[in-house]
PDB file of N, CA and C in Angstrom:
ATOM      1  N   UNK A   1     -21.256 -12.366 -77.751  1.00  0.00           N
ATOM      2  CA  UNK A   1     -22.552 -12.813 -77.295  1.00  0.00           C
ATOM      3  C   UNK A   1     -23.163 -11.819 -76.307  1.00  0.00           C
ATOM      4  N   UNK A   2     -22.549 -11.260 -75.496  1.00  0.00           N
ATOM      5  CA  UNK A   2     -22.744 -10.514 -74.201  1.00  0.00           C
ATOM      6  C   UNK A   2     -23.303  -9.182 -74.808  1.00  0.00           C
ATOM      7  N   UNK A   3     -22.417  -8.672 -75.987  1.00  0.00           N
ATOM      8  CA  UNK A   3     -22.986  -7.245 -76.702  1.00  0.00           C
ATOM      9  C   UNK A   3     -23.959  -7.761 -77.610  1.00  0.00           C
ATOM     10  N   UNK A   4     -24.379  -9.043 -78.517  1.00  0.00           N
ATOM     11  CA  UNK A   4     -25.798  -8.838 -78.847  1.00  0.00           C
ATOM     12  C   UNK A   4     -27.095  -9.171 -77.468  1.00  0.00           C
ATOM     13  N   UNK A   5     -26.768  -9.638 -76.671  1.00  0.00           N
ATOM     14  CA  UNK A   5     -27.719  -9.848 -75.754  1.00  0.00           C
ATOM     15  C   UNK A   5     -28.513  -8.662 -74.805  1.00  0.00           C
ATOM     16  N   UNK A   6     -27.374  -7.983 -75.029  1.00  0.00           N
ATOM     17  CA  UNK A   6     -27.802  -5.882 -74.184  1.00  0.00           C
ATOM     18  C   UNK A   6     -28.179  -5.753 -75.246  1.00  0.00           C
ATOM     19  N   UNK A   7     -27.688  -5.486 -76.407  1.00  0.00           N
ATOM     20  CA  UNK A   7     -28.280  -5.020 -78.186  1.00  0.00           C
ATOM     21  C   UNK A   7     -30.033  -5.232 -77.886  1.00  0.00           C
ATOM     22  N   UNK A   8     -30.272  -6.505 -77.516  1.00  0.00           N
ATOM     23  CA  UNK A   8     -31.697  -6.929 -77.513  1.00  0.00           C
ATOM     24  C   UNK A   8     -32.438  -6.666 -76.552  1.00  0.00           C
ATOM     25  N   UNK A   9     -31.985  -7.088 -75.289  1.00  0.00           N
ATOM     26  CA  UNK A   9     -32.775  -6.656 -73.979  1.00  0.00           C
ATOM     27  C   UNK A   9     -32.339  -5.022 -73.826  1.00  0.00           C
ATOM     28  N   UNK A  10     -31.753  -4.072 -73.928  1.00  0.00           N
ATOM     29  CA  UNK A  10     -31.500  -2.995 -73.979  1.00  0.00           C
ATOM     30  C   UNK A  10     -31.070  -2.526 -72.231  1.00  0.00           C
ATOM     31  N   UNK A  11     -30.286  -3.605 -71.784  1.00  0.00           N
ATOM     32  CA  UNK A  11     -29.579  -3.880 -70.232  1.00  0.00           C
ATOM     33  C   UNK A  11     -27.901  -4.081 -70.538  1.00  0.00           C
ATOM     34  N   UNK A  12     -27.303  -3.472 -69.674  1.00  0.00           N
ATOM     35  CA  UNK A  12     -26.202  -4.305 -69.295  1.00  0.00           C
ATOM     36  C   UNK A  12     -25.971  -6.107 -69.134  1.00  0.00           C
ATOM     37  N   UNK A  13     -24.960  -6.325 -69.865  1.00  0.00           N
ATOM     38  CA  UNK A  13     -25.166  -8.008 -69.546  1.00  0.00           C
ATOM     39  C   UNK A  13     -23.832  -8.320 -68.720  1.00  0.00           C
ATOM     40  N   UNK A  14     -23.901  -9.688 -67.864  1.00  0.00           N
ATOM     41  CA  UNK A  14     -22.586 -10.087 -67.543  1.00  0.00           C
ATOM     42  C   UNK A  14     -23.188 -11.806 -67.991  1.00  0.00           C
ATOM     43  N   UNK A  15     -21.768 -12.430 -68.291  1.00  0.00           N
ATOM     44  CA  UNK A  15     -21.739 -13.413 -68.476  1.00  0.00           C
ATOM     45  C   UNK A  15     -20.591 -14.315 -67.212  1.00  0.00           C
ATOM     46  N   UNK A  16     -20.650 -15.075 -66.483  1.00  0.00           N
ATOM     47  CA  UNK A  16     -19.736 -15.645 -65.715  1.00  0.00           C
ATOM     48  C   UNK A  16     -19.339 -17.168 -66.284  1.00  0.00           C
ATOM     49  N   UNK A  17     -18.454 -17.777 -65.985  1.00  0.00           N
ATOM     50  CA  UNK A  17     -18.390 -19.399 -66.104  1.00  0.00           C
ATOM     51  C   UNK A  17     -18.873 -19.978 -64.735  1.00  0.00           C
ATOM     52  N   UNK A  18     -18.610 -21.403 -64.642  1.00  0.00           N
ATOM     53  CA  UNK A  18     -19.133 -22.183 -63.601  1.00  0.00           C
ATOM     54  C   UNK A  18     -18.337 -21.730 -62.468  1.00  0.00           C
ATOM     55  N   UNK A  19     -16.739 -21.118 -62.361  1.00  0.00           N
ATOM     56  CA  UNK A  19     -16.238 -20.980 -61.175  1.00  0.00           C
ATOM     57  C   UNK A  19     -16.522 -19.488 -60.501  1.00  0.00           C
ATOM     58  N   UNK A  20     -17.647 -18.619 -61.292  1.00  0.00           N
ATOM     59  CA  UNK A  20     -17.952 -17.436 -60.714  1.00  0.00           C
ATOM     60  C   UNK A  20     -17.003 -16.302 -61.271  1.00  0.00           C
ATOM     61  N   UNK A  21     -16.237 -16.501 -62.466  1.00  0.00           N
ATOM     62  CA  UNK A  21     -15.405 -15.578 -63.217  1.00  0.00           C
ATOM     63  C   UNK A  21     -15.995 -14.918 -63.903  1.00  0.00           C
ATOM     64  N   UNK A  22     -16.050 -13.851 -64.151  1.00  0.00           N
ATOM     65  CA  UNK A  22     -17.026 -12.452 -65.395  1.00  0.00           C
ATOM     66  C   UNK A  22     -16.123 -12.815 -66.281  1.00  0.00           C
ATOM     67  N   UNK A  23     -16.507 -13.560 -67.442  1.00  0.00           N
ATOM     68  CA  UNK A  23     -15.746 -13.901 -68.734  1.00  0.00           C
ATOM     69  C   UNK A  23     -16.368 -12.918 -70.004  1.00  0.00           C
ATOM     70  N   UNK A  24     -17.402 -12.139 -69.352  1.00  0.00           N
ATOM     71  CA  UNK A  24     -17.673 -11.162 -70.359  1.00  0.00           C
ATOM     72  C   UNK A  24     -18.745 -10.161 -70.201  1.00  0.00           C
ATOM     73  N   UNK A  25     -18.612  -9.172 -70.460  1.00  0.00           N
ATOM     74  CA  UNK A  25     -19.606  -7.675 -69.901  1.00  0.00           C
ATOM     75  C   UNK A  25     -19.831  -6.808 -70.896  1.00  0.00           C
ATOM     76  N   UNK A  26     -20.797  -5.784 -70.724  1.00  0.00           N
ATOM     77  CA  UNK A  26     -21.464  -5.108 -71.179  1.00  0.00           C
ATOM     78  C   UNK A  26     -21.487  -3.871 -70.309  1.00  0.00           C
ATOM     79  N   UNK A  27     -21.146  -2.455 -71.268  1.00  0.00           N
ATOM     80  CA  UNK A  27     -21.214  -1.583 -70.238  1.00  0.00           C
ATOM     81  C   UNK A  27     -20.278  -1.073 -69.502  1.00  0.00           C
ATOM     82  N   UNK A  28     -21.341  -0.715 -67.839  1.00  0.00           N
ATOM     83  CA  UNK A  28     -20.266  -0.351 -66.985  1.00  0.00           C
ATOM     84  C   UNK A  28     -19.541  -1.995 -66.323  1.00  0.00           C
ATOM     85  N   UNK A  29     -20.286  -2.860 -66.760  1.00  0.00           N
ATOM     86  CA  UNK A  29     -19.238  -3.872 -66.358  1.00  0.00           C
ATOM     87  C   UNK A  29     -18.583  -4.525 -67.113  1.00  0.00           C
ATOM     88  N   UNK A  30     -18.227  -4.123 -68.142  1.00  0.00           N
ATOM     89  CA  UNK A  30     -16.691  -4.244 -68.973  1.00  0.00           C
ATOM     90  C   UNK A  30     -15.452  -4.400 -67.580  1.00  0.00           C
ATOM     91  N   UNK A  31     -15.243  -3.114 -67.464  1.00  0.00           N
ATOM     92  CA  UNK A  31     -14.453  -3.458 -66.543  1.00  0.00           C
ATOM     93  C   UNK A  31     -13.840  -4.289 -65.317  1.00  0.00           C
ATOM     94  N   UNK A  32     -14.899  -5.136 -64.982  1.00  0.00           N
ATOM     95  CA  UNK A  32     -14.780  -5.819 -64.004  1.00  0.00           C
ATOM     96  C   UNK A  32     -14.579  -7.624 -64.668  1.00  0.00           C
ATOM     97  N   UNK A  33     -14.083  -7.250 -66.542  1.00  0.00           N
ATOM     98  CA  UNK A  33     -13.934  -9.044 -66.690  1.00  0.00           C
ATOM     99  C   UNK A  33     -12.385  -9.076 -66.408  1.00  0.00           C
ATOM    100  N   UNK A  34     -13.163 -10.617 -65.832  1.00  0.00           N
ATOM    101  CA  UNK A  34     -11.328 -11.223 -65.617  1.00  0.00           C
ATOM    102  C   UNK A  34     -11.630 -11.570 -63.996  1.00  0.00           C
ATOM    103  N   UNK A  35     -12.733 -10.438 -63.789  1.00  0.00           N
ATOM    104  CA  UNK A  35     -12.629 -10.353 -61.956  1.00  0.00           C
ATOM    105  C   UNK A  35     -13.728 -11.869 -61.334  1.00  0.00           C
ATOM    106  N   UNK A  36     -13.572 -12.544 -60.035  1.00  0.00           N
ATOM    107  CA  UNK A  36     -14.866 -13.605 -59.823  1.00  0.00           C
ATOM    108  C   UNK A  36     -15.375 -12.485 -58.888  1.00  0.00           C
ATOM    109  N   UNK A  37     -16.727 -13.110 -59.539  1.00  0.00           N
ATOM    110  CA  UNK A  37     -18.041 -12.690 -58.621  1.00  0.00           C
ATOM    111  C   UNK A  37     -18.196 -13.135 -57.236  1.00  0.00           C
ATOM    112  N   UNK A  38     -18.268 -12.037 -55.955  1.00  0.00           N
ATOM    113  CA  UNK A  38     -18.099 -12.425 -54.807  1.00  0.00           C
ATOM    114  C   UNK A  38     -19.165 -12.974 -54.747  1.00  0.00           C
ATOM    115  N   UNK A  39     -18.905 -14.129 -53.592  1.00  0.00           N
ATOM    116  CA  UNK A  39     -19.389 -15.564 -52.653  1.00  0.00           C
ATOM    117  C   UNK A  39     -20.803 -15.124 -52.540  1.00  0.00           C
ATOM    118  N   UNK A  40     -21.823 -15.856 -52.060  1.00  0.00           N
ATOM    119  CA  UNK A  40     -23.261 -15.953 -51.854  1.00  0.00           C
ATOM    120  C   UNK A  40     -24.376 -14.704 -52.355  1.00  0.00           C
ATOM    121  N   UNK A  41     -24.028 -14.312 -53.848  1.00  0.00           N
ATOM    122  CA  UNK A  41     -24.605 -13.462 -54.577  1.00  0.00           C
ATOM    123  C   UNK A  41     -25.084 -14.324 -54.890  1.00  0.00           C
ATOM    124  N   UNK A  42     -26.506 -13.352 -55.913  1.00  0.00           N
ATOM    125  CA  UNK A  42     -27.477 -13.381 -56.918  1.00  0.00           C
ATOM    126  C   UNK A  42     -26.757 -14.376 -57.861  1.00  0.00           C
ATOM    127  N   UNK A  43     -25.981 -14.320 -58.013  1.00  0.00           N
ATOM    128  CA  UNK A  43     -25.006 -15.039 -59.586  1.00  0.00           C
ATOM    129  C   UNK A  43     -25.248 -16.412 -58.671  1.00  0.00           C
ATOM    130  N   UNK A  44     -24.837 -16.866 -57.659  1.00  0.00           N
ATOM    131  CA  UNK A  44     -24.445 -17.662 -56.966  1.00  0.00           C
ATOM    132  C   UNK A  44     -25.958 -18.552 -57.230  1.00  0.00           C
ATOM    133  N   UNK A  45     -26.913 -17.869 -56.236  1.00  0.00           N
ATOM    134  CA  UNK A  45     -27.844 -18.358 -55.727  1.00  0.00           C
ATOM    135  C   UNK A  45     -28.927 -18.783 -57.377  1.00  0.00           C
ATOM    136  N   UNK A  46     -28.546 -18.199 -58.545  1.00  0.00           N
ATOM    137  CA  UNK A  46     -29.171 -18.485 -59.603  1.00  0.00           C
ATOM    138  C   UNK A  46     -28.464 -19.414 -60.371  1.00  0.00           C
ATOM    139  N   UNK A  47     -27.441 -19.893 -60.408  1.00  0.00           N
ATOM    140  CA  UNK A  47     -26.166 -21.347 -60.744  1.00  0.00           C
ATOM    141  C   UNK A  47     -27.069 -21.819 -59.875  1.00  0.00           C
ATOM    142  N   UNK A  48     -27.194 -22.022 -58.631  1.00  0.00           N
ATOM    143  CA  UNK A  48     -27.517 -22.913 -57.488  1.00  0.00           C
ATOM    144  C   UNK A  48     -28.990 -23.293 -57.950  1.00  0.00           C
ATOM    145  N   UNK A  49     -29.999 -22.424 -57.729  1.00  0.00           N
ATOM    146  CA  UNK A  49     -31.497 -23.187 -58.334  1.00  0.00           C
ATOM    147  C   UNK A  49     -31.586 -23.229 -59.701  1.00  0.00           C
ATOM    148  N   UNK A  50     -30.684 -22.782 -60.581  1.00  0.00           N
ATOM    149  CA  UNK A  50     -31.208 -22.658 -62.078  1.00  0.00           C
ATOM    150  C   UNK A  50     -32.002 -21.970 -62.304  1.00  0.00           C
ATOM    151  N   UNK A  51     -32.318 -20.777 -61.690  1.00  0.00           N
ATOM    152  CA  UNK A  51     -33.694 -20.038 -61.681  1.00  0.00           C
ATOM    153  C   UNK A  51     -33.021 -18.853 -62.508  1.00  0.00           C
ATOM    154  N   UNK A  52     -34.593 -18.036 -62.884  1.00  0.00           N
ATOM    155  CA  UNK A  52     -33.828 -16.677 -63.377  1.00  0.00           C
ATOM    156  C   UNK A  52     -34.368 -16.183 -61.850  1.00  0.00           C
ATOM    157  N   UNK A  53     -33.734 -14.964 -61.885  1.00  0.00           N
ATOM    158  CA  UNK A  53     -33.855 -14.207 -60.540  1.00  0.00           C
ATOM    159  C   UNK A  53     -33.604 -12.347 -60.883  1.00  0.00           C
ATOM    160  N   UNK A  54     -33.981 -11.320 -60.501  1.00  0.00           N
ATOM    161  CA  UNK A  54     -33.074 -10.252 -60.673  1.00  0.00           C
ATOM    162  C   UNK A  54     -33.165  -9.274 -59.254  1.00  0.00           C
ATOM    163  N   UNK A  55     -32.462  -8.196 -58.860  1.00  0.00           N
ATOM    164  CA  UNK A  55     -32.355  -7.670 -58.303  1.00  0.00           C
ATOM    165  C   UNK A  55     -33.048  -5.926 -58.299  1.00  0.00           C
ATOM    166  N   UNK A  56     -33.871  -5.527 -57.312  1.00  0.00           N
ATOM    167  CA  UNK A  56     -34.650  -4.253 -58.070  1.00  0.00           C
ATOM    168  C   UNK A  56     -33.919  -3.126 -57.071  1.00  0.00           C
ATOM    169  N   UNK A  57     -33.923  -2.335 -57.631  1.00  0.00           N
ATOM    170  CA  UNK A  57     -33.032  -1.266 -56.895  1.00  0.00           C
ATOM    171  C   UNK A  57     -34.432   0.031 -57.001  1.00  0.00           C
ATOM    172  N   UNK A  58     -34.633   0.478 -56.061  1.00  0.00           N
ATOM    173  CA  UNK A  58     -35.420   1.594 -55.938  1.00  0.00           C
ATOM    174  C   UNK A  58     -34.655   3.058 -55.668  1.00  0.00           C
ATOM    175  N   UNK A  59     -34.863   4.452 -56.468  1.00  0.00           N
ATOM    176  CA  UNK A  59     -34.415   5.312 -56.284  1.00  0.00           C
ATOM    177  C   UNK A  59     -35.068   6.248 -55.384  1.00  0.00           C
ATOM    178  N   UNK A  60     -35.187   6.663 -54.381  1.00  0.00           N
ATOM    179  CA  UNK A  60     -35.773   7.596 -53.690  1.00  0.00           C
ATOM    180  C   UNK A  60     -35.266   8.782 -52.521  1.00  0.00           C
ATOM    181  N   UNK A  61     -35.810   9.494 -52.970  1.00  0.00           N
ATOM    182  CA  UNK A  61     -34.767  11.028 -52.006  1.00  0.00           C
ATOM    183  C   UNK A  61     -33.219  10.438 -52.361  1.00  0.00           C
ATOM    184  N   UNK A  62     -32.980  10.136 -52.947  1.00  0.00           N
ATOM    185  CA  UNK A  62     -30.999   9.706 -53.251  1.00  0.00           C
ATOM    186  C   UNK A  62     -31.330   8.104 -52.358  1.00  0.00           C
ATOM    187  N   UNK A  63     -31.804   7.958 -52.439  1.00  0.00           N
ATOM    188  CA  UNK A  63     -31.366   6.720 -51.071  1.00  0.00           C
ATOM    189  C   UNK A  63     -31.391   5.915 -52.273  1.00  0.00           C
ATOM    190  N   UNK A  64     -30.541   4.508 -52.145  1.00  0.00           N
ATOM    191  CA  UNK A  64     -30.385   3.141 -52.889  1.00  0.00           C
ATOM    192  C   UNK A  64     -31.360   1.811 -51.744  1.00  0.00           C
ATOM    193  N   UNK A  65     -32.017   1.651 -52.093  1.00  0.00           N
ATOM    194  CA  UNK A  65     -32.766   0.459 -52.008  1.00  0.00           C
ATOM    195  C   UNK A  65     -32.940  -0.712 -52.372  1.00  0.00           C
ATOM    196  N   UNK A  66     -32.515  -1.653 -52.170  1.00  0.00           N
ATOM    197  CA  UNK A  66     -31.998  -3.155 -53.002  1.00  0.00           C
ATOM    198  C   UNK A  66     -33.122  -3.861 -52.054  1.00  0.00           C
ATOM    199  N   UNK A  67     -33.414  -4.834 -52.747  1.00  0.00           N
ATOM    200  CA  UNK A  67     -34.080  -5.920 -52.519  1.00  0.00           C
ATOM    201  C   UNK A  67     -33.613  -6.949 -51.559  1.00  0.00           C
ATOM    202  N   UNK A  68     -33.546  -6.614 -49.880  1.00  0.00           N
ATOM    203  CA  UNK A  68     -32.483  -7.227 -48.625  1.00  0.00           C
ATOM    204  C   UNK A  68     -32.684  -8.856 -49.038  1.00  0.00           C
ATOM    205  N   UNK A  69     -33.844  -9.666 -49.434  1.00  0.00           N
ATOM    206  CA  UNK A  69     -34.208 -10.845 -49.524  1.00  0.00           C
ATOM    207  C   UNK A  69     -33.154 -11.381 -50.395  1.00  0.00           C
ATOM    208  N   UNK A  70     -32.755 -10.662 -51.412  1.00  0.00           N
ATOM    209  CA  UNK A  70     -31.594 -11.353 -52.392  1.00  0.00           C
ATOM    210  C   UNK A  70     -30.168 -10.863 -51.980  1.00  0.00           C
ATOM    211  N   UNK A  71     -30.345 -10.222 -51.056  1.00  0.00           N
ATOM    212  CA  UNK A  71     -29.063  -9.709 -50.732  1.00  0.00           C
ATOM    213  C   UNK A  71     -28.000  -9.636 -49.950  1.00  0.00           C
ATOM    214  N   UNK A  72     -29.356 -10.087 -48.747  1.00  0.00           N
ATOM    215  CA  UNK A  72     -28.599 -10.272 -47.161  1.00  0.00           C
ATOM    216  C   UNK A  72     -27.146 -10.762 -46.738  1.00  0.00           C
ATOM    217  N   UNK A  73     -27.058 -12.502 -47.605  1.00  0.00           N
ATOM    218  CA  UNK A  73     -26.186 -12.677 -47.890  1.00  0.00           C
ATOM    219  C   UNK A  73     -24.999 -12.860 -48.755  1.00  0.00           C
ATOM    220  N   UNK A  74     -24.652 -11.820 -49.123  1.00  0.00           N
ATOM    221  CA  UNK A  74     -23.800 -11.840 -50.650  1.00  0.00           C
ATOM    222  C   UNK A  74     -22.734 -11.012 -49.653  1.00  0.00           C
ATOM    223  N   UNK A  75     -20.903 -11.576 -49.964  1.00  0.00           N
ATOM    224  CA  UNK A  75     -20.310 -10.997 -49.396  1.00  0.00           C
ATOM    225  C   UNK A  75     -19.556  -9.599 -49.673  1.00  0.00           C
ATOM    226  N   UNK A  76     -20.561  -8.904 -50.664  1.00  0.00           N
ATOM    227  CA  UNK A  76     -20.681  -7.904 -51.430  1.00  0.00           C
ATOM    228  C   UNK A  76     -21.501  -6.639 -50.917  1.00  0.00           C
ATOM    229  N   UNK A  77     -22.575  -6.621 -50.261  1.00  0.00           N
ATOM    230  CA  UNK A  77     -23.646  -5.759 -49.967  1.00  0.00           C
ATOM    231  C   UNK A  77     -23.347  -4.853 -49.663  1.00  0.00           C
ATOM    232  N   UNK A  78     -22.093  -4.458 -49.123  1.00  0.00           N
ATOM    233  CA  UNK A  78     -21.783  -3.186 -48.278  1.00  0.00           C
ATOM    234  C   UNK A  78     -21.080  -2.385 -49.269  1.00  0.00           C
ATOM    235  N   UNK A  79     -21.094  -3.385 -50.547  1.00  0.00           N
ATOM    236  CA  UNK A  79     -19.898  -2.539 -51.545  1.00  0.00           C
ATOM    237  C   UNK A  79     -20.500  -3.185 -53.013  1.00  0.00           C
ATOM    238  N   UNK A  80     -21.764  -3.599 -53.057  1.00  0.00           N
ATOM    239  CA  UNK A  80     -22.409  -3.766 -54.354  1.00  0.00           C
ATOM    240  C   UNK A  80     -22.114  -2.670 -55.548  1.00  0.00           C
ATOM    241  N   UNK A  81     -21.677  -3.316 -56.306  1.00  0.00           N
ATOM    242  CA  UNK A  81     -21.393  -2.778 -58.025  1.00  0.00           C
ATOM    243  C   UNK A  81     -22.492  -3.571 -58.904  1.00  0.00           C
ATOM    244  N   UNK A  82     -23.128  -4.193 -58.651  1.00  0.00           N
ATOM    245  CA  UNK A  82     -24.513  -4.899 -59.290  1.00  0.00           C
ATOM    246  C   UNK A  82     -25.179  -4.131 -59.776  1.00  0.00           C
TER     247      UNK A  82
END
């Protein structure tokens, strides 16, 4: 399911279950199934409202730029693989 869904949107996909487990990936996040998605992420906060949501990353002079509003608290930020 995960490889026709990148097939179509032409993105990396992750798929999690309800306890925050990557039960299936696309990509560079193949590697990370099997692993749970750390605490008060994007994954989190979109289970939680049912919303879609995404995260925008800006490239500039090398610098990484994430979107702090979705991010602040995820116990991930300092070491995001997203």
């Amino acid at each position: 399911m995960a490889e026709a869904i990148a097939a179509v949107l032409k993105v990396d996909v992750t798929i999690i279950d309800k306890n925050f487990n990557r039960i299936a990936a696309t990509g560079k996040y193949k590697k990370f199934i099997g692993n749970k998605i750390p605490g008060k992420c994007l994954f989190e906060l979109v289970m939680k409202e049912k919303k879609t949501n995404h995260i925008k990353r800006y490239l500039k002079d090398n610098e990484k730029k994430i979107n702090p509003s979705v991010c602040e608290s995820c116990e991930a930020k300092e070491r995001c693989t997203e």
